[in-house]
PDB file of N, CA and C in Angstrom:
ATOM      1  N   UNK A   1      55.216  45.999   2.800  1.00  0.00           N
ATOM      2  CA  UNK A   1      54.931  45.464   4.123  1.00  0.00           C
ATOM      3  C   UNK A   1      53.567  44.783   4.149  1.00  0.00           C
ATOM      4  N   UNK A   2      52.493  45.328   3.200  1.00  0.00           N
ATOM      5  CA  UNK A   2      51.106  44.585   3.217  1.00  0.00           C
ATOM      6  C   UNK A   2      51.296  43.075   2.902  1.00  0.00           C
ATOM      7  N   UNK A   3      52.395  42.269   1.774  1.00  0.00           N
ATOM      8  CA  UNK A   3      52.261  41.559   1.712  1.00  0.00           C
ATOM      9  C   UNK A   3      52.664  40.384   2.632  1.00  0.00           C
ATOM     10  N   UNK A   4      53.263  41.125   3.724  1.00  0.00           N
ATOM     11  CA  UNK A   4      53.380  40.342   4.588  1.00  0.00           C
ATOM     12  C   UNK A   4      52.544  39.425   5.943  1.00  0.00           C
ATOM     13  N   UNK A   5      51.119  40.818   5.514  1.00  0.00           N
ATOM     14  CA  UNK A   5      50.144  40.100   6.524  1.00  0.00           C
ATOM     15  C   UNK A   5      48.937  39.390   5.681  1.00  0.00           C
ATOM     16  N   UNK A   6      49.328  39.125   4.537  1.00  0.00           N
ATOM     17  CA  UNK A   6      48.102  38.859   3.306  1.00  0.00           C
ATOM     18  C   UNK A   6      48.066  36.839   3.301  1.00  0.00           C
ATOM     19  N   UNK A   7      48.949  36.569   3.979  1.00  0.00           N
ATOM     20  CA  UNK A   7      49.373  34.828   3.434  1.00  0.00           C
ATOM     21  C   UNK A   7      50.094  34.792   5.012  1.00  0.00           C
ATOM     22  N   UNK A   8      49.924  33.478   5.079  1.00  0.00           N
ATOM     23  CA  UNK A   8      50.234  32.530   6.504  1.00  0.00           C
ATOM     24  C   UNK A   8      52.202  32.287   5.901  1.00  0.00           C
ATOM     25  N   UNK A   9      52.271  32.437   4.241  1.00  0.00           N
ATOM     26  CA  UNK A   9      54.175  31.841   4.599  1.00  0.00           C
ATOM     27  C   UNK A   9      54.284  33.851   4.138  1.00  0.00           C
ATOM     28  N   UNK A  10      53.565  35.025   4.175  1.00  0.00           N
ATOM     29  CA  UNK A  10      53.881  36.205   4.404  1.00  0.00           C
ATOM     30  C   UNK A  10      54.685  36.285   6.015  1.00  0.00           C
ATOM     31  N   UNK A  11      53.497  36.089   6.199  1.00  0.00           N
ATOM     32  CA  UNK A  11      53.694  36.240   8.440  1.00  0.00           C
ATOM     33  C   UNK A  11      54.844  34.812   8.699  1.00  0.00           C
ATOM     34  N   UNK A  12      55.146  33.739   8.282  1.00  0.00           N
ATOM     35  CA  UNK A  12      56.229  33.008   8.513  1.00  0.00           C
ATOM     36  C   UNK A  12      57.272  34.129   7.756  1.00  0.00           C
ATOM     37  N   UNK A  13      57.520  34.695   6.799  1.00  0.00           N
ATOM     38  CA  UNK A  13      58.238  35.102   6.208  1.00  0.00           C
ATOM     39  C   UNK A  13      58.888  36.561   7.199  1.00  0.00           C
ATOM     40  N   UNK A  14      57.868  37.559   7.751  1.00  0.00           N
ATOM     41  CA  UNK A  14      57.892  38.337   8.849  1.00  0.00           C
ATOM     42  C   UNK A  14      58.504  37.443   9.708  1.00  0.00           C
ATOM     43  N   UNK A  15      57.917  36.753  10.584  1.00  0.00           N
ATOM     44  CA  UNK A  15      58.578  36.213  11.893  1.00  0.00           C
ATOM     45  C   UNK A  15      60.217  35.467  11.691  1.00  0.00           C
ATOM     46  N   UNK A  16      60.538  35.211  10.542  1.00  0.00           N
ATOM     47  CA  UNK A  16      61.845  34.901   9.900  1.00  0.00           C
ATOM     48  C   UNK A  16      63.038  35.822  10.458  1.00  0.00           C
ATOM     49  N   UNK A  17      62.627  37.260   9.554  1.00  0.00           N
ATOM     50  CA  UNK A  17      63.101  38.272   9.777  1.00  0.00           C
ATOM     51  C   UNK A  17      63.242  39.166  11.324  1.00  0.00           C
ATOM     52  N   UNK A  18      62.405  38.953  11.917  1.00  0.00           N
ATOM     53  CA  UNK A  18      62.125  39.448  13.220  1.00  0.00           C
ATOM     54  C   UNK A  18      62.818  38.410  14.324  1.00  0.00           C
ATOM     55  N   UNK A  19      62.772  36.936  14.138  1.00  0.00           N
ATOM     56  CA  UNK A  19      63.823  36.447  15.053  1.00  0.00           C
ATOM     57  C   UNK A  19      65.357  36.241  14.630  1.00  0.00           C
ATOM     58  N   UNK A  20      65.770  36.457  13.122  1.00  0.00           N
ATOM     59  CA  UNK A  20      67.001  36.634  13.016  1.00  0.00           C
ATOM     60  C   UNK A  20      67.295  38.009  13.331  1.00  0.00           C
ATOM     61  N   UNK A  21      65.952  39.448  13.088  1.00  0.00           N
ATOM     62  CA  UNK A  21      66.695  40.616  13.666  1.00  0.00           C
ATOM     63  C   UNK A  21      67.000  40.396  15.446  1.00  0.00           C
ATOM     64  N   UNK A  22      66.174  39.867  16.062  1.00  0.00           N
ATOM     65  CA  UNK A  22      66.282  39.967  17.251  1.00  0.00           C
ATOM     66  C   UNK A  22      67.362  39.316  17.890  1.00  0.00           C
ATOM     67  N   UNK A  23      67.946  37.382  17.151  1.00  0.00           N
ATOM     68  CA  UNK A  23      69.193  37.399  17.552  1.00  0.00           C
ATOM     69  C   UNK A  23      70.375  38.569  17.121  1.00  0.00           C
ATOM     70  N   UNK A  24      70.377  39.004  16.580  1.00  0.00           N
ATOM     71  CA  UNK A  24      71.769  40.325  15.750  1.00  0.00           C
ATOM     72  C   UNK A  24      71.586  41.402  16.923  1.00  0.00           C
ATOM     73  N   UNK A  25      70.307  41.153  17.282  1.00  0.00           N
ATOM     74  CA  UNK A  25      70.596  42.787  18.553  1.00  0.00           C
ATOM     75  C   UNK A  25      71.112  42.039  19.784  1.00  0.00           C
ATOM     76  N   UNK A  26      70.641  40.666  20.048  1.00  0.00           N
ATOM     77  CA  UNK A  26      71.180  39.996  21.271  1.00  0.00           C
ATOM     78  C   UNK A  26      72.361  39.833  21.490  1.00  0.00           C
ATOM     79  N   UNK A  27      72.704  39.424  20.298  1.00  0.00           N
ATOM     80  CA  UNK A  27      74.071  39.070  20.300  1.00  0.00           C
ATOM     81  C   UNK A  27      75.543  40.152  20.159  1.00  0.00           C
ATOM     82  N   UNK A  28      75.220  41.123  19.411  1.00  0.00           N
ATOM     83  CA  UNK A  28      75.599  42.738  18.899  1.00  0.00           C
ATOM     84  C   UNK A  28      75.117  43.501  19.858  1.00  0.00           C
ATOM     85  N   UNK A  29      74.236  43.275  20.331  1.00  0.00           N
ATOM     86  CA  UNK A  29      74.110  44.765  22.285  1.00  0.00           C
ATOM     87  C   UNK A  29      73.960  44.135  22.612  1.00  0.00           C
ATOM     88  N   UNK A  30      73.043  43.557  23.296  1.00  0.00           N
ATOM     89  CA  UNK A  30      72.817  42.659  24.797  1.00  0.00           C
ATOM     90  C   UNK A  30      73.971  42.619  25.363  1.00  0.00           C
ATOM     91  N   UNK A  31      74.448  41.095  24.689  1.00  0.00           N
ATOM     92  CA  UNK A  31      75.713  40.376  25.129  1.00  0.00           C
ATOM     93  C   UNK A  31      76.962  41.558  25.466  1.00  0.00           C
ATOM     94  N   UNK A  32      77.312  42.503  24.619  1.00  0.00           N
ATOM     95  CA  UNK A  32      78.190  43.173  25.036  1.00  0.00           C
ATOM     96  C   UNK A  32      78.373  43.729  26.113  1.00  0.00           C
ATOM     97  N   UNK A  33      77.007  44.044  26.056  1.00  0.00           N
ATOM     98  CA  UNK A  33      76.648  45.411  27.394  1.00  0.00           C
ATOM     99  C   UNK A  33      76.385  44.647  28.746  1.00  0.00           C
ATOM    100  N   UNK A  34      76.532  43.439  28.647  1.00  0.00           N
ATOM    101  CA  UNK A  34      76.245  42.396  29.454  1.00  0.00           C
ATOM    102  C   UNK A  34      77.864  42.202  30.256  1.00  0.00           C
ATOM    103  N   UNK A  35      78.698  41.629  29.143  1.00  0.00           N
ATOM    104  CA  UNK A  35      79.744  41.047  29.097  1.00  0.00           C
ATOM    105  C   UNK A  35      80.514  42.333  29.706  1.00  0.00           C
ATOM    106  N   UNK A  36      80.731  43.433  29.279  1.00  0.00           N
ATOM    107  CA  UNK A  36      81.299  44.615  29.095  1.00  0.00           C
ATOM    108  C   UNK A  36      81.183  45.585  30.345  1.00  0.00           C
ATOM    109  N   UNK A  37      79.560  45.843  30.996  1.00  0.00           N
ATOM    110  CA  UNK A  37      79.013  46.760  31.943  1.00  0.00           C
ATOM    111  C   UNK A  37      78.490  46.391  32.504  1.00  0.00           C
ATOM    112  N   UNK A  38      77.854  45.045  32.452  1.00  0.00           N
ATOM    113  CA  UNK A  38      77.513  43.859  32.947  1.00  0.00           C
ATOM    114  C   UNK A  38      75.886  44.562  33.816  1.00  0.00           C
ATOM    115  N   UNK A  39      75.378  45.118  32.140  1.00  0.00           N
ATOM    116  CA  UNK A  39      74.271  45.497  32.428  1.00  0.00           C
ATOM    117  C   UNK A  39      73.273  44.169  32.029  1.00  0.00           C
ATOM    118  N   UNK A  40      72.460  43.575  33.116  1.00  0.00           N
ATOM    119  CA  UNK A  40      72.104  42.353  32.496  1.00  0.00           C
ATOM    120  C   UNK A  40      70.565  42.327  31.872  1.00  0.00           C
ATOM    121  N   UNK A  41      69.620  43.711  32.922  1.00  0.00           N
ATOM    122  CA  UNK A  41      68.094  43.531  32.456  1.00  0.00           C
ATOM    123  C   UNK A  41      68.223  43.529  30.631  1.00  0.00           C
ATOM    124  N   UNK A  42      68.713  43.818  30.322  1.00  0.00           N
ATOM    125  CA  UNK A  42      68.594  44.087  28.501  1.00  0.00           C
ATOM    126  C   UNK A  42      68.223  42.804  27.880  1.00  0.00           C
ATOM    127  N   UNK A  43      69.567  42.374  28.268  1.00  0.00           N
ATOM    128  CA  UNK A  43      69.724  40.645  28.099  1.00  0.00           C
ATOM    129  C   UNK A  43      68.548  39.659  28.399  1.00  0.00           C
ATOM    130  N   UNK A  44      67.707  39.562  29.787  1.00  0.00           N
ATOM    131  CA  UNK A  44      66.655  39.131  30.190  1.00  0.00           C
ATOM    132  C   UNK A  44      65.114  39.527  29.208  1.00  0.00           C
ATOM    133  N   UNK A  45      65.238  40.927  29.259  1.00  0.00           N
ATOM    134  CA  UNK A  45      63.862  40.997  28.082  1.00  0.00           C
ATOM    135  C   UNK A  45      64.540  40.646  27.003  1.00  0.00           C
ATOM    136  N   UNK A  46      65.767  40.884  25.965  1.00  0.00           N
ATOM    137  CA  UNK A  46      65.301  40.500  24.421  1.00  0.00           C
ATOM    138  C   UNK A  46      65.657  38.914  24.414  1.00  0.00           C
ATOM    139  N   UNK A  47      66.022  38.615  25.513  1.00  0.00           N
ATOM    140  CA  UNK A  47      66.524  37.217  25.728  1.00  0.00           C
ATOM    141  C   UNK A  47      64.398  36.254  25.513  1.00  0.00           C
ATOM    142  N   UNK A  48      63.727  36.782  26.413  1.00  0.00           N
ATOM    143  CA  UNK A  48      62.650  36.712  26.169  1.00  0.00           C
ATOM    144  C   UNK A  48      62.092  36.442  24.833  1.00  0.00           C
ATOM    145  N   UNK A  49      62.220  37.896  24.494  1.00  0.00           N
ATOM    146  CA  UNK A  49      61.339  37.941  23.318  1.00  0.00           C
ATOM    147  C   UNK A  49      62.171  37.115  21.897  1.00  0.00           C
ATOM    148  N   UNK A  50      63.331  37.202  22.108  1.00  0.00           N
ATOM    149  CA  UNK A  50      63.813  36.204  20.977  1.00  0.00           C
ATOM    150  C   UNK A  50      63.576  34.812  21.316  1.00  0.00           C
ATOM    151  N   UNK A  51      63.164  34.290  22.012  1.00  0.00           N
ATOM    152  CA  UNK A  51      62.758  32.682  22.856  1.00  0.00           C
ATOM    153  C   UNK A  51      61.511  33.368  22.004  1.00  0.00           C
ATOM    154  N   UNK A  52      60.474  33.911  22.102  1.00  0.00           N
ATOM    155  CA  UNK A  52      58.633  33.534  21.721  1.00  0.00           C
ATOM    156  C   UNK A  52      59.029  34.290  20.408  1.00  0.00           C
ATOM    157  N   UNK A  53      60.190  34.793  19.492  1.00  0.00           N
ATOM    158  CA  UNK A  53      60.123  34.768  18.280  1.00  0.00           C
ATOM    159  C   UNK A  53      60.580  33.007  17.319  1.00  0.00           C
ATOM    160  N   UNK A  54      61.596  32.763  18.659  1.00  0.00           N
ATOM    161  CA  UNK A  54      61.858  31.223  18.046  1.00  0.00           C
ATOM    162  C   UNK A  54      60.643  30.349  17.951  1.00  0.00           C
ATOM    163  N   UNK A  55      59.909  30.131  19.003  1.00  0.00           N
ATOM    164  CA  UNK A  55      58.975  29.375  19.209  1.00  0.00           C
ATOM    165  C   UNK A  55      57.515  29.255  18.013  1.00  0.00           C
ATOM    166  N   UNK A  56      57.466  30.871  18.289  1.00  0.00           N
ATOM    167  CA  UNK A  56      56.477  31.376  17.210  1.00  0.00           C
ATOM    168  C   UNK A  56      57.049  30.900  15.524  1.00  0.00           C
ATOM    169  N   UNK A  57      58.117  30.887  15.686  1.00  0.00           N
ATOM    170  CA  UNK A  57      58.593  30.471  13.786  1.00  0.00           C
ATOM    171  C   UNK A  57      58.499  28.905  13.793  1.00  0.00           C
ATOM    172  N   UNK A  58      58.918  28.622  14.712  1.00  0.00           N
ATOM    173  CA  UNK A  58      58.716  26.927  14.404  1.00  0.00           C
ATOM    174  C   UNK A  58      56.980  26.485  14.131  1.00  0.00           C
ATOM    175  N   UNK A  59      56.040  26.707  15.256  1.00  0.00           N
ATOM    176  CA  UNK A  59      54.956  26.984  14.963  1.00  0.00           C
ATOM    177  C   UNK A  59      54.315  26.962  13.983  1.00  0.00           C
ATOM    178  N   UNK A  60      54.733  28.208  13.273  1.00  0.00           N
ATOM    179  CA  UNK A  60      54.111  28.831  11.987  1.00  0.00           C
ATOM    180  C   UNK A  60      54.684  28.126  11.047  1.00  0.00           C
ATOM    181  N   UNK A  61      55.908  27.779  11.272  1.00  0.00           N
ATOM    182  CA  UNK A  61      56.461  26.834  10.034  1.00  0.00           C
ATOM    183  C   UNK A  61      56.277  25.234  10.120  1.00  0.00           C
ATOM    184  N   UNK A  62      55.631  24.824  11.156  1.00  0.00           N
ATOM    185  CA  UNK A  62      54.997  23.351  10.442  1.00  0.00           C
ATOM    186  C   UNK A  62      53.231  23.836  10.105  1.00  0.00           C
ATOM    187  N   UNK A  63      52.540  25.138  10.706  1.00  0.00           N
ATOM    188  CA  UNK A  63      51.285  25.362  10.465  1.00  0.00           C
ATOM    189  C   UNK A  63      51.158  25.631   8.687  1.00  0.00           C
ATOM    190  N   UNK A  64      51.969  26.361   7.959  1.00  0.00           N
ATOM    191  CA  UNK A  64      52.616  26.653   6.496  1.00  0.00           C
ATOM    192  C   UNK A  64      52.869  25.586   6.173  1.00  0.00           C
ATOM    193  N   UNK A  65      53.864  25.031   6.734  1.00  0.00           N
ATOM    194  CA  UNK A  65      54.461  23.542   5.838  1.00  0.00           C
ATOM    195  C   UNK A  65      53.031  22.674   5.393  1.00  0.00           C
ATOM    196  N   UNK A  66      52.269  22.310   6.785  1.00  0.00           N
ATOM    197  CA  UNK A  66      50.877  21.560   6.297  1.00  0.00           C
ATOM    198  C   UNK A  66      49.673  22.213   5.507  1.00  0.00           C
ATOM    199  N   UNK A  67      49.791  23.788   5.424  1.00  0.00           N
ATOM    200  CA  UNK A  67      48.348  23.984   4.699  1.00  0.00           C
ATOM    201  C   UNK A  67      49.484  24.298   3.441  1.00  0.00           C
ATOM    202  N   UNK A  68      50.354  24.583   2.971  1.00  0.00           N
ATOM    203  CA  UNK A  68      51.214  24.426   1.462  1.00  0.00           C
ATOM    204  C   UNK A  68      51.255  23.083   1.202  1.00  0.00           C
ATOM    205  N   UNK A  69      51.304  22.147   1.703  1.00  0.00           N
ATOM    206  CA  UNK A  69      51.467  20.872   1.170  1.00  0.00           C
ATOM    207  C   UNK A  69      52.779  20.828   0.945  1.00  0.00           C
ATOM    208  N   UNK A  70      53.828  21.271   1.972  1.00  0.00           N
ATOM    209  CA  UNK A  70      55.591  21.195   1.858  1.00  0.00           C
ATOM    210  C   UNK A  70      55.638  19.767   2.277  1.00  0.00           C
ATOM    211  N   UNK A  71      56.928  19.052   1.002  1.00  0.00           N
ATOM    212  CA  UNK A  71      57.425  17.737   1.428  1.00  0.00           C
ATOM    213  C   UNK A  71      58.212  18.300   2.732  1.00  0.00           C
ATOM    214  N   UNK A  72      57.764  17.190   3.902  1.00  0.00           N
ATOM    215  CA  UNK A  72      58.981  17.504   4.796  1.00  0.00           C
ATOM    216  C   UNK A  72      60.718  17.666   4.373  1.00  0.00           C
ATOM    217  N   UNK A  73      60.659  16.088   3.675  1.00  0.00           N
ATOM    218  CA  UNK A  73      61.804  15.976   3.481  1.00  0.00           C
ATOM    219  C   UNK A  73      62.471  17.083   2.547  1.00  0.00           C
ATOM    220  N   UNK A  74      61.714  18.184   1.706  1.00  0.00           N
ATOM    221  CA  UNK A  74      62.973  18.802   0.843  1.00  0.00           C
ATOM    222  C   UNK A  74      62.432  20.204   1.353  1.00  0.00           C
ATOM    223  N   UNK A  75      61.703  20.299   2.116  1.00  0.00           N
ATOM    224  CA  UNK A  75      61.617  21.937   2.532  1.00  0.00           C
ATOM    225  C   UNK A  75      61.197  22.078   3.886  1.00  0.00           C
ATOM    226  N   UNK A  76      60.182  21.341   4.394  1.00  0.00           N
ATOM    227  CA  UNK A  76      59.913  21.758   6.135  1.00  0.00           C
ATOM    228  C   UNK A  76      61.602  21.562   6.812  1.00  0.00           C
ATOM    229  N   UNK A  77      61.994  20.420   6.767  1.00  0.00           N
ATOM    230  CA  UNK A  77      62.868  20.247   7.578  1.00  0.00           C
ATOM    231  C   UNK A  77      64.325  21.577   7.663  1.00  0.00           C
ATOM    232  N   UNK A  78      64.519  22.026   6.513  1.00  0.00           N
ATOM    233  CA  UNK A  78      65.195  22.881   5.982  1.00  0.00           C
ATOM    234  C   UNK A  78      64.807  24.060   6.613  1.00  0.00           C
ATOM    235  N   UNK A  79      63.508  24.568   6.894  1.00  0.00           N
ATOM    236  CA  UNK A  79      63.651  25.662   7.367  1.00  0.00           C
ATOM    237  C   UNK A  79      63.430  25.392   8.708  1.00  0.00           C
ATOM    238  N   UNK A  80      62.948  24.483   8.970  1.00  0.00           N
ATOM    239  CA  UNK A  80      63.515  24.424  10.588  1.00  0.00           C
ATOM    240  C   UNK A  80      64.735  24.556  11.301  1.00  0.00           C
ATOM    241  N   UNK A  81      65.282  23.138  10.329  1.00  0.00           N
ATOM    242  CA  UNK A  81      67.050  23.868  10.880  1.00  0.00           C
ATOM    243  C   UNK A  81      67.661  24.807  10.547  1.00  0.00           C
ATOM    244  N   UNK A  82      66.568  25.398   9.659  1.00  0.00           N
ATOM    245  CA  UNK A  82      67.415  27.332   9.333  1.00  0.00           C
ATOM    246  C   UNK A  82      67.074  28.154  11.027  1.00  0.00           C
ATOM    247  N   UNK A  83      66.679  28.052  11.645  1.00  0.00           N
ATOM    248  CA  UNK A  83      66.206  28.566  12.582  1.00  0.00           C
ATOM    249  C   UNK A  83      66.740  28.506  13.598  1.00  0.00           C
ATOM    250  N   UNK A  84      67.704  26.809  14.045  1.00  0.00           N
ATOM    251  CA  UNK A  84      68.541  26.623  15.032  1.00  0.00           C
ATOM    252  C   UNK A  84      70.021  26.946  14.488  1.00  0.00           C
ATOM    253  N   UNK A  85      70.288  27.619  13.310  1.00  0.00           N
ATOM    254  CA  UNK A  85      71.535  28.207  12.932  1.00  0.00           C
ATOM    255  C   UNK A  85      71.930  29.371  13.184  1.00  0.00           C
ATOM    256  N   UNK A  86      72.433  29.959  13.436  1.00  0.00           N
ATOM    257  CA  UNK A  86      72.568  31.449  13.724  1.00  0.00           C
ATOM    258  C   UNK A  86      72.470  32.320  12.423  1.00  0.00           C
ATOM    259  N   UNK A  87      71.688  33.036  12.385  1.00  0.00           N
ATOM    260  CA  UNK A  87      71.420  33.700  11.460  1.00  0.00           C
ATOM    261  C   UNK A  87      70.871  32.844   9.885  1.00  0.00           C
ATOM    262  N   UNK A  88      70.506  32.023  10.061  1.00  0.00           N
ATOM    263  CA  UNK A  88      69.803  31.286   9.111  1.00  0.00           C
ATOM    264  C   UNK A  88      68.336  31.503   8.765  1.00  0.00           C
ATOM    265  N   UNK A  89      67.764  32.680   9.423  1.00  0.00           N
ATOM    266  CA  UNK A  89      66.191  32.199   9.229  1.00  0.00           C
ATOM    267  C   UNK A  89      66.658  33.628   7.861  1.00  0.00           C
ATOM    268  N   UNK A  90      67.193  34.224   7.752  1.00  0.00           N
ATOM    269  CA  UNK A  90      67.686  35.188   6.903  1.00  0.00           C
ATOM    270  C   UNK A  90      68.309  34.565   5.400  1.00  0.00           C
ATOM    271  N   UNK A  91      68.874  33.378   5.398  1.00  0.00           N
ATOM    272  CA  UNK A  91      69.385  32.403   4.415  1.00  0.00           C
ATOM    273  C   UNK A  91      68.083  32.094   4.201  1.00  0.00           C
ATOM    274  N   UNK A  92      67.444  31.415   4.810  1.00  0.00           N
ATOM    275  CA  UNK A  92      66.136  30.674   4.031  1.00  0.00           C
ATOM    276  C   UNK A  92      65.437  30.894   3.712  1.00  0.00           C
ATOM    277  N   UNK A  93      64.957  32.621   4.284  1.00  0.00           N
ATOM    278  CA  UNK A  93      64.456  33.185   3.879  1.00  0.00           C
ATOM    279  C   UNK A  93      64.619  33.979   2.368  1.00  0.00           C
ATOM    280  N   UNK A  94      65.758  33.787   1.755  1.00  0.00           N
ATOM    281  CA  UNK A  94      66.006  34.997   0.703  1.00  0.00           C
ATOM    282  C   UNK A  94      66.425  32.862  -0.467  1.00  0.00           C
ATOM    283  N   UNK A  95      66.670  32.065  -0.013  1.00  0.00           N
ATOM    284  CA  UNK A  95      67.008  30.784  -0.492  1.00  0.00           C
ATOM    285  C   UNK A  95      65.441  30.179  -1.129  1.00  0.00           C
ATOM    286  N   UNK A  96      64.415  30.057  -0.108  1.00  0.00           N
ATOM    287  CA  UNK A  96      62.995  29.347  -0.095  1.00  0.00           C
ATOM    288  C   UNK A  96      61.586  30.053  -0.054  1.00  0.00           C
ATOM    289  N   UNK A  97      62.021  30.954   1.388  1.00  0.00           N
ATOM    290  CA  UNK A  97      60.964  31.600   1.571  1.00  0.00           C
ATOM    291  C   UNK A  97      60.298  32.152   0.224  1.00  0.00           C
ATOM    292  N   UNK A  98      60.898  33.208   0.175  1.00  0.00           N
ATOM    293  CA  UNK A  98      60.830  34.342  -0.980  1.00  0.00           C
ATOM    294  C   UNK A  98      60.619  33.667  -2.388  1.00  0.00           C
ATOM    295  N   UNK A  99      60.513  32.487  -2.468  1.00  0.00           N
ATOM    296  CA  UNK A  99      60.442  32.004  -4.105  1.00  0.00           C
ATOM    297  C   UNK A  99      59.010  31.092  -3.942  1.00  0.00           C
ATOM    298  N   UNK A 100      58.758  31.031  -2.847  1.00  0.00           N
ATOM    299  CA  UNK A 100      57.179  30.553  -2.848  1.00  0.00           C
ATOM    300  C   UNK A 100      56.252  31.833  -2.721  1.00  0.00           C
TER     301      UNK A 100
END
């Protein structure tokens, strides 16, 4: 876990993981318990906090992309649109992340 707060693509690499965990709970409880019992506060906070985990990864991933010196064209752009995929920041992460 230390090496995750040691490097700026560590903490992109964390926030990866933390907004693909957070869509899997949104989508796997929230939504159900939403849909189902039509309990909705759940939905409203992780609905939240997965919005300022998205935001925060994009962020961090052009702040990384420019102090690594990433070509846009064969890696920023890539993990950006890993991010608007469902469950992709988890692909790019174990694809890109992890090998830099």
């Amino acid at each position: 876990m230390k090496q995750f707060f040691n490097s700026s693509l560590g903490r992109l690499r964390l926030l990866a993981f933390l907004e693909g965990f957070s869509l899997l709970i949104l989508v796997f409880v929230s939504i159900p318990l939403k849909s189902i019992y039509g309990i909705t506060s759940i939905s409203s906070v992780l609905g939240s906090i997965h919005g300022l985990l998205f935001l925060l990864f994009i962020f961090n991933t052009i702040s990384v992309g420019t102090e690594y010196n990433w070509k846009f064209k064969t890696t920023t752009w890539k993990v950006l649109i890993a991010c608007l995929i469902p469950f992709g920041t988890f692909y790019i992460d174990y694809k890109i992340l992890s090998k830099l």
